[in-house]
C-alpha atoms as a PDB file:
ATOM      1  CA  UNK A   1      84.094  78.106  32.933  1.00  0.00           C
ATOM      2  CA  UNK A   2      85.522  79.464  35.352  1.00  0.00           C
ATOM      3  CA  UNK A   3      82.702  82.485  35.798  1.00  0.00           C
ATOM      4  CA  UNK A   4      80.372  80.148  35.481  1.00  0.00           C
ATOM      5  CA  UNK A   5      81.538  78.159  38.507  1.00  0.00           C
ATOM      6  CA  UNK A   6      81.793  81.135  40.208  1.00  0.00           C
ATOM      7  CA  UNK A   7      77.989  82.189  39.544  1.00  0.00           C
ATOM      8  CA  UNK A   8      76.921  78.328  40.968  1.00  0.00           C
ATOM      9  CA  UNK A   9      78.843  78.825  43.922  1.00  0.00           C
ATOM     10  CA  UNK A  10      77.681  82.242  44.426  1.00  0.00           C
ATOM     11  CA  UNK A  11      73.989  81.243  43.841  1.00  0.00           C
ATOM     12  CA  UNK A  12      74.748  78.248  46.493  1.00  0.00           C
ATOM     13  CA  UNK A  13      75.977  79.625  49.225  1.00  0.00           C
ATOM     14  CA  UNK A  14      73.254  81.980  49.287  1.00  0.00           C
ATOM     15  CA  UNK A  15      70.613  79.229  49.261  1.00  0.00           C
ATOM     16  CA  UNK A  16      72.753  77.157  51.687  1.00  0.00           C
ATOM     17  CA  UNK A  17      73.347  80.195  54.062  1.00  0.00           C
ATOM     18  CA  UNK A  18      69.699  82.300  53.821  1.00  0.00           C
ATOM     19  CA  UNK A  19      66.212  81.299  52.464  1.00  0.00           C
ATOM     20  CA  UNK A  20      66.212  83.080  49.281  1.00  0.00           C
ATOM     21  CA  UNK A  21      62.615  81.607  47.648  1.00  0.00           C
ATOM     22  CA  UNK A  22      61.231  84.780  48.926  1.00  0.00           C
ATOM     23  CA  UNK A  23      63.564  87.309  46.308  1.00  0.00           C
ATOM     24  CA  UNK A  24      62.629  87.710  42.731  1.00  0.00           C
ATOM     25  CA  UNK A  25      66.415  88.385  41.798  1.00  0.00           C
ATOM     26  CA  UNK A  26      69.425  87.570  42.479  1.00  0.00           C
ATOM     27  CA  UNK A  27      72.617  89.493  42.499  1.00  0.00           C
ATOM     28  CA  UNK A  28      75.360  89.156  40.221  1.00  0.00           C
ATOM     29  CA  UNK A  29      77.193  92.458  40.667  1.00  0.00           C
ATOM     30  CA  UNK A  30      79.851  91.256  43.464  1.00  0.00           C
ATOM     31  CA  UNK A  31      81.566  89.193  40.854  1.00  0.00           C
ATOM     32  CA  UNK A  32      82.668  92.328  38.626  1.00  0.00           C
ATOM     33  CA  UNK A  33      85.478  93.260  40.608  1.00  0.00           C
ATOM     34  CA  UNK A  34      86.778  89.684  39.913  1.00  0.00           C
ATOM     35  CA  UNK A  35      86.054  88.909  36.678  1.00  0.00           C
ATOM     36  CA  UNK A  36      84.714  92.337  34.820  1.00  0.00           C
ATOM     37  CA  UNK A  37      81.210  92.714  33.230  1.00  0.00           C
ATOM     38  CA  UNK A  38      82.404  91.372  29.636  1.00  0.00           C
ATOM     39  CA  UNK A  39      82.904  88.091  31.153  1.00  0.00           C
ATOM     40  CA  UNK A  40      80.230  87.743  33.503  1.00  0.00           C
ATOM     41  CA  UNK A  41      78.156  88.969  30.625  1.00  0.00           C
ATOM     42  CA  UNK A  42      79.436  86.320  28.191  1.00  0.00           C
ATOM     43  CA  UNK A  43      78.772  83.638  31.297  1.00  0.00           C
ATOM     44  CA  UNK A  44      75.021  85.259  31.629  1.00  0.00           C
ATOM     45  CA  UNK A  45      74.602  84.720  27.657  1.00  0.00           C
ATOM     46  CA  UNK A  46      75.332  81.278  28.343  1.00  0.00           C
ATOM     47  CA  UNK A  47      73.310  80.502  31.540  1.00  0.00           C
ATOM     48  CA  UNK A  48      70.544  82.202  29.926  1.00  0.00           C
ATOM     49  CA  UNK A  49      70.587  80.020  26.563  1.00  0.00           C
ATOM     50  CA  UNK A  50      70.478  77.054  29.215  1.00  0.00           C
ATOM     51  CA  UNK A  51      67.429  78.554  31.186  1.00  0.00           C
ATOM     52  CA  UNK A  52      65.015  78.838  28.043  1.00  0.00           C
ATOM     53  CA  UNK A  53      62.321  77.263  28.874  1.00  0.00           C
ATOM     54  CA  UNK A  54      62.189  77.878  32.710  1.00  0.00           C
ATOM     55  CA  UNK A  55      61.150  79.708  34.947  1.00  0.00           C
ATOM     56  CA  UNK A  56      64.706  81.942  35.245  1.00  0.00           C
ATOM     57  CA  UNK A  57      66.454  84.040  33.203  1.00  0.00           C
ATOM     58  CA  UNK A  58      69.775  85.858  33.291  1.00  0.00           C
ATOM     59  CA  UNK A  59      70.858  89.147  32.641  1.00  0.00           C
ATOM     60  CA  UNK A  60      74.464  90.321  33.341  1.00  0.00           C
ATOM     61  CA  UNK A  61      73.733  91.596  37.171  1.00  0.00           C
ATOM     62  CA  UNK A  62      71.029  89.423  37.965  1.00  0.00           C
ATOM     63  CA  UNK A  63      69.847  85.854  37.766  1.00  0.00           C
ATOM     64  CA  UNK A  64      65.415  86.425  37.592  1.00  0.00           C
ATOM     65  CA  UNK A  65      62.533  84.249  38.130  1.00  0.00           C
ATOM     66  CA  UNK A  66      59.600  84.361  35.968  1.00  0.00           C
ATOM     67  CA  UNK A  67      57.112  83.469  38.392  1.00  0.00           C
ATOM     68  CA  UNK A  68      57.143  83.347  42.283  1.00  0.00           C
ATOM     69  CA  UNK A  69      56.305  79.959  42.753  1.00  0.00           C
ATOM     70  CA  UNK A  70      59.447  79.056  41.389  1.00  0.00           C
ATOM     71  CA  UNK A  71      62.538  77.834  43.504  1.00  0.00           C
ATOM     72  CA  UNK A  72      65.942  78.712  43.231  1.00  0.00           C
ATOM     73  CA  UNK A  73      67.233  75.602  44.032  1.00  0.00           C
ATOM     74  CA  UNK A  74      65.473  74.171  40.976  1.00  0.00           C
ATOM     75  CA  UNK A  75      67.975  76.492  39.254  1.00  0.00           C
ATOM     76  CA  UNK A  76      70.771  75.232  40.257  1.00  0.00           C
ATOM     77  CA  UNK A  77      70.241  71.473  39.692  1.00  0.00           C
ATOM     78  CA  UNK A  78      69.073  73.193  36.238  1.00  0.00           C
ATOM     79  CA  UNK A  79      72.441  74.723  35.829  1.00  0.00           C
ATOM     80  CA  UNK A  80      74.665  71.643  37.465  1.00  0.00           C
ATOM     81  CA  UNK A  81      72.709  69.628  34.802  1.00  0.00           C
ATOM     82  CA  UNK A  82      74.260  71.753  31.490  1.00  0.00           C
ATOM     83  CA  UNK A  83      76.949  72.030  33.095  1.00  0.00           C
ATOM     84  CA  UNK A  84      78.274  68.146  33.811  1.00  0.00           C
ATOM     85  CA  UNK A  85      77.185  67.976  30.223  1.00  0.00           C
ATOM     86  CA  UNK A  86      79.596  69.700  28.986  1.00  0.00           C
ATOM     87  CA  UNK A  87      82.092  67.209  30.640  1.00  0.00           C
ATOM     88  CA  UNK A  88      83.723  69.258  33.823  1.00  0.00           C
ATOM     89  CA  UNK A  89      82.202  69.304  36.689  1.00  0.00           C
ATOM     90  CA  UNK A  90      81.323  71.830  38.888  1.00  0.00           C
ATOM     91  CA  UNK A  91      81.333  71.851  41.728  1.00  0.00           C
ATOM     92  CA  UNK A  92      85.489  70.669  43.370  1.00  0.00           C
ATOM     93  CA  UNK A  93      85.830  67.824  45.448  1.00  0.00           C
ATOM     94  CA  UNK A  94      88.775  66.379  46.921  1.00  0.00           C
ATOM     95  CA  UNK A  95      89.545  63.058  48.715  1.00  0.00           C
ATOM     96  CA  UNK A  96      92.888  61.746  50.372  1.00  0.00           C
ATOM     97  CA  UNK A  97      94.272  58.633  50.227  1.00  0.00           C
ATOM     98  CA  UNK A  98      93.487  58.433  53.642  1.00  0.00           C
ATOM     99  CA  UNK A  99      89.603  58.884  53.919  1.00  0.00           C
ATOM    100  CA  UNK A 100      89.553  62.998  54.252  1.00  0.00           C
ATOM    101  CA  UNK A 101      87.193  64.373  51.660  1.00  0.00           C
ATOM    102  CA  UNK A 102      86.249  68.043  51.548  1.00  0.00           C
ATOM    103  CA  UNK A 103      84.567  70.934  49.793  1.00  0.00           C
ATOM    104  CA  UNK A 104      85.052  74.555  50.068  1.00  0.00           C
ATOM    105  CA  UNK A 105      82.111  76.915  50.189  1.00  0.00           C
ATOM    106  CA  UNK A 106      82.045  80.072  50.307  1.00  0.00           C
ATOM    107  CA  UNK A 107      85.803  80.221  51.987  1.00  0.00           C
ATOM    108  CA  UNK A 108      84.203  77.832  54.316  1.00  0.00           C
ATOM    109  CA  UNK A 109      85.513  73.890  54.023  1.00  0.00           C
ATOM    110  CA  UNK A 110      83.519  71.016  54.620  1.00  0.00           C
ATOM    111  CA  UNK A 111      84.692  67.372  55.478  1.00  0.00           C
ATOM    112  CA  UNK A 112      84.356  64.550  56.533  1.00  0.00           C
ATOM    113  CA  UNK A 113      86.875  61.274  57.404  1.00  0.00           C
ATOM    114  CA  UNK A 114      86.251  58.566  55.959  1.00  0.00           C
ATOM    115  CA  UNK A 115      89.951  57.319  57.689  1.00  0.00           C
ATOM    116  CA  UNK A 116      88.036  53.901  59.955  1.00  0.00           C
ATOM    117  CA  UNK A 117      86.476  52.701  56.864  1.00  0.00           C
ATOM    118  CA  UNK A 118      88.785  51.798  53.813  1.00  0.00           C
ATOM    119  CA  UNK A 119      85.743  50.086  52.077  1.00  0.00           C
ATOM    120  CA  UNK A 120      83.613  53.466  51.358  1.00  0.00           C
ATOM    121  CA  UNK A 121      87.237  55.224  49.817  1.00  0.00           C
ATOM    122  CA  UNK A 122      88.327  52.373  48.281  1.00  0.00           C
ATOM    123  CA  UNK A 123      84.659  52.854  46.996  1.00  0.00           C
ATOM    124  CA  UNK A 124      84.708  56.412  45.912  1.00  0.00           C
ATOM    125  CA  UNK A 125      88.370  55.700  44.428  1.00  0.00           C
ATOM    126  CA  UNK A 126      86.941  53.540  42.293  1.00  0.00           C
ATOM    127  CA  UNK A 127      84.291  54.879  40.597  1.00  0.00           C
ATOM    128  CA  UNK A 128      86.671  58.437  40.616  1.00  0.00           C
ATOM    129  CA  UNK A 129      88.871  56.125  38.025  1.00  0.00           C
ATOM    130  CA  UNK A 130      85.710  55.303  35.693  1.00  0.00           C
ATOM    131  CA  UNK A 131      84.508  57.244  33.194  1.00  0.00           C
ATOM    132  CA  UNK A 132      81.008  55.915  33.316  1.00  0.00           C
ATOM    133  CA  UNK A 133      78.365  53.459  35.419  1.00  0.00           C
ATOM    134  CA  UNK A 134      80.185  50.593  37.003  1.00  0.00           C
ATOM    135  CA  UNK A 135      78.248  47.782  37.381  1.00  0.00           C
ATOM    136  CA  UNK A 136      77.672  46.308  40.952  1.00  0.00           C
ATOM    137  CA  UNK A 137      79.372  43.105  40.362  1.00  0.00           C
ATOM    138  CA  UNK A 138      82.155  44.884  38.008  1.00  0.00           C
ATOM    139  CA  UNK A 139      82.410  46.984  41.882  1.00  0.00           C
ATOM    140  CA  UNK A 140      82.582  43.852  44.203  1.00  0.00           C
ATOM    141  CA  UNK A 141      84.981  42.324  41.482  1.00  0.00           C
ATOM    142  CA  UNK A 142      87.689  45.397  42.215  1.00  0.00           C
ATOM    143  CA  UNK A 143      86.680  45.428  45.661  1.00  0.00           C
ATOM    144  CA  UNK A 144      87.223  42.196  45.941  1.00  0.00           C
ATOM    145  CA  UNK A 145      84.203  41.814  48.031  1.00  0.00           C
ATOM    146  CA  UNK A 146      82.645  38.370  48.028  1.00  0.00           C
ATOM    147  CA  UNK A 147      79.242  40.435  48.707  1.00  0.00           C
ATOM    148  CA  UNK A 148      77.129  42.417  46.577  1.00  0.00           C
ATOM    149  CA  UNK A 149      74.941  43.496  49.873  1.00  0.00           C
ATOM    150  CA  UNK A 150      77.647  44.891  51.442  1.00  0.00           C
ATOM    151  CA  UNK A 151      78.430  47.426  48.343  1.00  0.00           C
ATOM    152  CA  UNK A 152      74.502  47.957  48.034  1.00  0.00           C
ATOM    153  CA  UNK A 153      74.131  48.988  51.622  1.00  0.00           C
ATOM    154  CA  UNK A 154      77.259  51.451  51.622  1.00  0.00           C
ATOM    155  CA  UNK A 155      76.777  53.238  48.649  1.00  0.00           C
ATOM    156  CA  UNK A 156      73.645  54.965  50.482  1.00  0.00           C
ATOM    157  CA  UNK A 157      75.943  55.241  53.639  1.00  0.00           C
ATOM    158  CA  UNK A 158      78.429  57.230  51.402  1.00  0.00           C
ATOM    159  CA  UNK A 159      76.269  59.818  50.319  1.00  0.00           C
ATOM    160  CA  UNK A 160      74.252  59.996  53.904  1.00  0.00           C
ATOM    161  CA  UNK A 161      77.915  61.014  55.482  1.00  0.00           C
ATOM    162  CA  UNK A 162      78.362  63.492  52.721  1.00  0.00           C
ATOM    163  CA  UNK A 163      75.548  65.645  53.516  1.00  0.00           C
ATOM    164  CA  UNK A 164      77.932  67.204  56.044  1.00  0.00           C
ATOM    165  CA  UNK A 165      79.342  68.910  52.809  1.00  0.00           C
ATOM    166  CA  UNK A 166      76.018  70.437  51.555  1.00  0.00           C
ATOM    167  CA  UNK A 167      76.048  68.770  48.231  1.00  0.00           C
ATOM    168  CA  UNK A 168      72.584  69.802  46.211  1.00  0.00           C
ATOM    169  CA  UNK A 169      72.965  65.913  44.822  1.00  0.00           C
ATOM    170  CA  UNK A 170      74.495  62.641  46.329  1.00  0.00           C
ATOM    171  CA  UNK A 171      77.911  62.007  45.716  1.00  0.00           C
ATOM    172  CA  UNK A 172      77.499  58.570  44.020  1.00  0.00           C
ATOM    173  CA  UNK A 173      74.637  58.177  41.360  1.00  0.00           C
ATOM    174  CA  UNK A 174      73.159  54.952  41.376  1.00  0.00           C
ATOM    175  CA  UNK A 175      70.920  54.114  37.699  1.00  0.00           C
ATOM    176  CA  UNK A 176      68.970  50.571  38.428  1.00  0.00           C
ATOM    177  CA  UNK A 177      70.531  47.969  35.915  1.00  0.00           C
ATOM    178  CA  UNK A 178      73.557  50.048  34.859  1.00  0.00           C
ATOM    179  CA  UNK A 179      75.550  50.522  38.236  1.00  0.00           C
ATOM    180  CA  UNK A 180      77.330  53.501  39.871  1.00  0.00           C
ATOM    181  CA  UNK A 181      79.098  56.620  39.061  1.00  0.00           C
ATOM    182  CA  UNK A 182      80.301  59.928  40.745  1.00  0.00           C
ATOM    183  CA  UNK A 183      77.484  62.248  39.817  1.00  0.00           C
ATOM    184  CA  UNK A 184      79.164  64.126  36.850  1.00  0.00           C
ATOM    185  CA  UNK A 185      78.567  67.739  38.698  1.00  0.00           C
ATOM    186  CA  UNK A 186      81.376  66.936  40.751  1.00  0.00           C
ATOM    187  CA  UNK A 187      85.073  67.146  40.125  1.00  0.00           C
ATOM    188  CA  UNK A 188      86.484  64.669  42.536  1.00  0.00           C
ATOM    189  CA  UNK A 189      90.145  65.271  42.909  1.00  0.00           C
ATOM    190  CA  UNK A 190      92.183  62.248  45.002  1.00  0.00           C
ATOM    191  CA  UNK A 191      95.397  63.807  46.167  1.00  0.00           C
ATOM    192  CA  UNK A 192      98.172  61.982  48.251  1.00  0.00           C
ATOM    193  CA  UNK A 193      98.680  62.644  52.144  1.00  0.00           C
ATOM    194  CA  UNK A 194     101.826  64.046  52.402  1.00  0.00           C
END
């Protein structure tokens, strides 16, 4: 997994820090030195059983598109996809009790404080403690919130304040009818101020 991760991140920053539609390939060789080429290889295997079908394939010092019109981007939602299916997620998150959350890319962190407004971590803490959809009403009902609006309208407001962390999809997942959930590419971690 932990390859794996490492390939995503790799595969992000690029697309986060240059406009990389224009390549063909990708790069894979800079991770040898840290994992060796019988890992990344096995890694490849596996990112390449999960790209059948697509437009991408993987080798073990490249990651290829098949045509030019494709987008690397739709890669990556391709590979956060089979990978919060198998239950971990990918990409690491943390939150503190007190409102920070954060991301590190590419030795780079991201955050952003959430500190003036208890209801949007009190929010995320909630639906970090669920293991699936929480309804809205099941939400207001923890929150004890006498106002369904109010959780409607700052759900969005949540993710909108993320994008300061470059996520490739919105924090919370909202399904019409079923509720809310952290989107299962993320590992959200909730650590304690010290």
């Amino acid at each position: 997994m932990p390859v794996l991760k490492a390939i995503c991140a790799s595969v992000e920053v690029g697309i986060t820090a240059n406009d990389l539609d224009g390549l063909d390939r990708l790069q894979l060789g800079h991770l040898e030195k840290e994992f060796g080429i019988s890992k990344i290889t096995h890694a490849t295997n596996i990112i390449n059983l999960w790209l059948q079908g697509s437009s991408f394939e993987a080798t073990p010092y490249f990651l290829k598109k098949k045509n030019n019109e494709a987008r690397w981007e739709e890669m990556l939602e391709l590979l956060h996809s089979k990978m919060a299916n198998t239950g971990v997620g990918v990409i690491e998150i943390t939150l503190t009790t007190s409102g920070k959350i954060s991301r590190d890319v590419g030795g780079q962190t991201l955050s952003h404080e959430f500190e003036k407004d208890r209801m949007r971590v009190s929010i995320i803490h909630h639906l970090s403690e669920a293991t699936d959809f929480v309804s809205t009403n099941k939400l207001c009902e923890l929150m004890e919130s006498k106002n369904n609006k109010s959780i409607l309208k700052t759900i969005p407001a949540i993710n909108s304040a993320l994008e300061v962390l470059h996520l490739p999809q919105p924090l919370i997942e909202t399904k019409r009818g079923t509720g809310h959930r952290i989107n299962p590419a993320y590992h959200l971690i909730v650590l304690k101020d010290r």
